[in-house]
C-alpha atoms as a PDB file:
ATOM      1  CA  UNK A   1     -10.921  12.884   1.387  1.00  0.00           C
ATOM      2  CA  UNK A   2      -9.438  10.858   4.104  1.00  0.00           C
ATOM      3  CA  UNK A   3      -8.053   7.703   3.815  1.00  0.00           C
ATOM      4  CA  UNK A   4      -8.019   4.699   5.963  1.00  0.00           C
ATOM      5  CA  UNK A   5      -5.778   1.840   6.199  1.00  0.00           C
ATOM      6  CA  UNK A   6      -7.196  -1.853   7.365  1.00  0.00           C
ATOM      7  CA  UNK A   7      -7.033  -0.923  11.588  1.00  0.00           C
ATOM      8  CA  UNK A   8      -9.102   2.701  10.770  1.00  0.00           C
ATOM      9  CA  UNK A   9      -5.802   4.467  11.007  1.00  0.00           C
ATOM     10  CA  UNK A  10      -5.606   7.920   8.783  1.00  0.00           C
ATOM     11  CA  UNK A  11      -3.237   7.921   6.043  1.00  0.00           C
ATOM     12  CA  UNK A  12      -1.164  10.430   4.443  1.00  0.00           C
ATOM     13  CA  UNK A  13       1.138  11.427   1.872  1.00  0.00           C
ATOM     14  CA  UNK A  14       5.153  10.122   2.461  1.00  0.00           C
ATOM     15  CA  UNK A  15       3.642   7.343   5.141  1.00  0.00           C
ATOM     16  CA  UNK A  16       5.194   4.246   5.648  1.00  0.00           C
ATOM     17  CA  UNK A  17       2.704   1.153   5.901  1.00  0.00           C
ATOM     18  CA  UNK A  18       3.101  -2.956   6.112  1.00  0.00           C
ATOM     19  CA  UNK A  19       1.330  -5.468   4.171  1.00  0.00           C
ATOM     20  CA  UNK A  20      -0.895  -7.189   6.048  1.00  0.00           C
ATOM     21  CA  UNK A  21      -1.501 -10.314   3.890  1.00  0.00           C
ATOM     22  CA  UNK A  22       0.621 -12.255   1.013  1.00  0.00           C
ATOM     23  CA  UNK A  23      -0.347 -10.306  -2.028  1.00  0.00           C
ATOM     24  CA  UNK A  24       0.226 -11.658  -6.129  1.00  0.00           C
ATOM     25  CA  UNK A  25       0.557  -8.330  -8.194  1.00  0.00           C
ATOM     26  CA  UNK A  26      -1.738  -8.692 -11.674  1.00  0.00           C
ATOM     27  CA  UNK A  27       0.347  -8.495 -14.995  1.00  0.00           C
ATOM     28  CA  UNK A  28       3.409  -9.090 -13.129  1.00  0.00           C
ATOM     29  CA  UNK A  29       5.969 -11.845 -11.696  1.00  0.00           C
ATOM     30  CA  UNK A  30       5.771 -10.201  -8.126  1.00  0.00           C
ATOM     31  CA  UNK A  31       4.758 -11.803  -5.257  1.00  0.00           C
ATOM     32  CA  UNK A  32       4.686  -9.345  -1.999  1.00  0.00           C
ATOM     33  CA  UNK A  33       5.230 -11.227   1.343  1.00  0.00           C
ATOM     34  CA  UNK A  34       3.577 -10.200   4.419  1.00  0.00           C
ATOM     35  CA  UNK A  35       5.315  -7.664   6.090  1.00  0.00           C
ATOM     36  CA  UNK A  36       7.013  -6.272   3.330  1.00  0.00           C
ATOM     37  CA  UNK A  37       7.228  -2.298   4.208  1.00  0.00           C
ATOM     38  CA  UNK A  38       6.635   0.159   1.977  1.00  0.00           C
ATOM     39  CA  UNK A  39       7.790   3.694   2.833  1.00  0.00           C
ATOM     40  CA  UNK A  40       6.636   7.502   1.029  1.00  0.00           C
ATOM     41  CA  UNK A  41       3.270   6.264  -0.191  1.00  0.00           C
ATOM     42  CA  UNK A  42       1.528   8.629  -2.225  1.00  0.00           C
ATOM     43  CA  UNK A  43      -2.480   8.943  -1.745  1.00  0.00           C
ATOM     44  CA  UNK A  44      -4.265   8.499  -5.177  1.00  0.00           C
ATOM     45  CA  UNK A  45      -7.891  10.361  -6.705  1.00  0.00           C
ATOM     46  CA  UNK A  46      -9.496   6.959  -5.306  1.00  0.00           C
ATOM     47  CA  UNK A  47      -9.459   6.482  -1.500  1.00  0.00           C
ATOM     48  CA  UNK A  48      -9.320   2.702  -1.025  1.00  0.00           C
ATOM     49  CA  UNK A  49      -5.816   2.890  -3.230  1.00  0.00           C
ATOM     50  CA  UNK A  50      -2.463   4.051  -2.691  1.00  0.00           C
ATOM     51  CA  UNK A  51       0.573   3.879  -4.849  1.00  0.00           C
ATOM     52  CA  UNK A  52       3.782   2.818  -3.663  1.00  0.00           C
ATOM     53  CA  UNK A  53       7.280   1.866  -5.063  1.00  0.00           C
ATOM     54  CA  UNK A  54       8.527  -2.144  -5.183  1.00  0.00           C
ATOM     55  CA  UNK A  55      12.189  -1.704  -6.908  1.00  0.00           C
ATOM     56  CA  UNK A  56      12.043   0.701 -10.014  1.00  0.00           C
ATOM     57  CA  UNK A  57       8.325  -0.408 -10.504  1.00  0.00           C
ATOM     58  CA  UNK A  58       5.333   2.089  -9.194  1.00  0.00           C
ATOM     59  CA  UNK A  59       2.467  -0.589  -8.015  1.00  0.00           C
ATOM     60  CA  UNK A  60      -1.081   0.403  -6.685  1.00  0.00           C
ATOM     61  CA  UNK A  61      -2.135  -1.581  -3.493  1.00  0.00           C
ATOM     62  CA  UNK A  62      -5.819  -1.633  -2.186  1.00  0.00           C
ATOM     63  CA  UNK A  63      -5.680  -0.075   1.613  1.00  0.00           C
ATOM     64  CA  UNK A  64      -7.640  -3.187   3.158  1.00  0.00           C
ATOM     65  CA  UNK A  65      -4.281  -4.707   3.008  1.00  0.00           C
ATOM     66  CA  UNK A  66      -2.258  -2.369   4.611  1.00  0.00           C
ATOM     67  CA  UNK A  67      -1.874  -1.100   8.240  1.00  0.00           C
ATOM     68  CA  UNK A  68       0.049   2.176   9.373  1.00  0.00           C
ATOM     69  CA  UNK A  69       4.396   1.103   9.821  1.00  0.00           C
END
């Protein structure tokens, strides 16, 4: 499976991407600010998700709003 972040750039395991857009994270007081980085992603079963760390708290983030760091 091969995933893709927003610019058609291939993802992988331990990657470092950037938000692209101002993102409110559901069930949560977290707002993510564009640009925010996000380094050692780790690809999940679905390929339009990746999970990433924000502070002690493991967040899933949709791949149409990232781009390769």
């Amino acid at each position: 499976m091969e995933v893709k972040d927003s610019n058609g750039a291939t993802l992988e395991d331990g990657d470092a991407v950037q938000l692209i857009k101002d993102l409110k994270v559901k069930g949560s007081s977290i707002n993510l600010k564009r640009g925010k980085t996000f380094k050692k992603i780790r690809l999940t079963s679905k390929s339009g998700e990746v999970e990433c760390r924000e502070g002690k708290t493991t967040i899933v983030l949709k791949t149409c709003f990232l781009k390769k760091a």
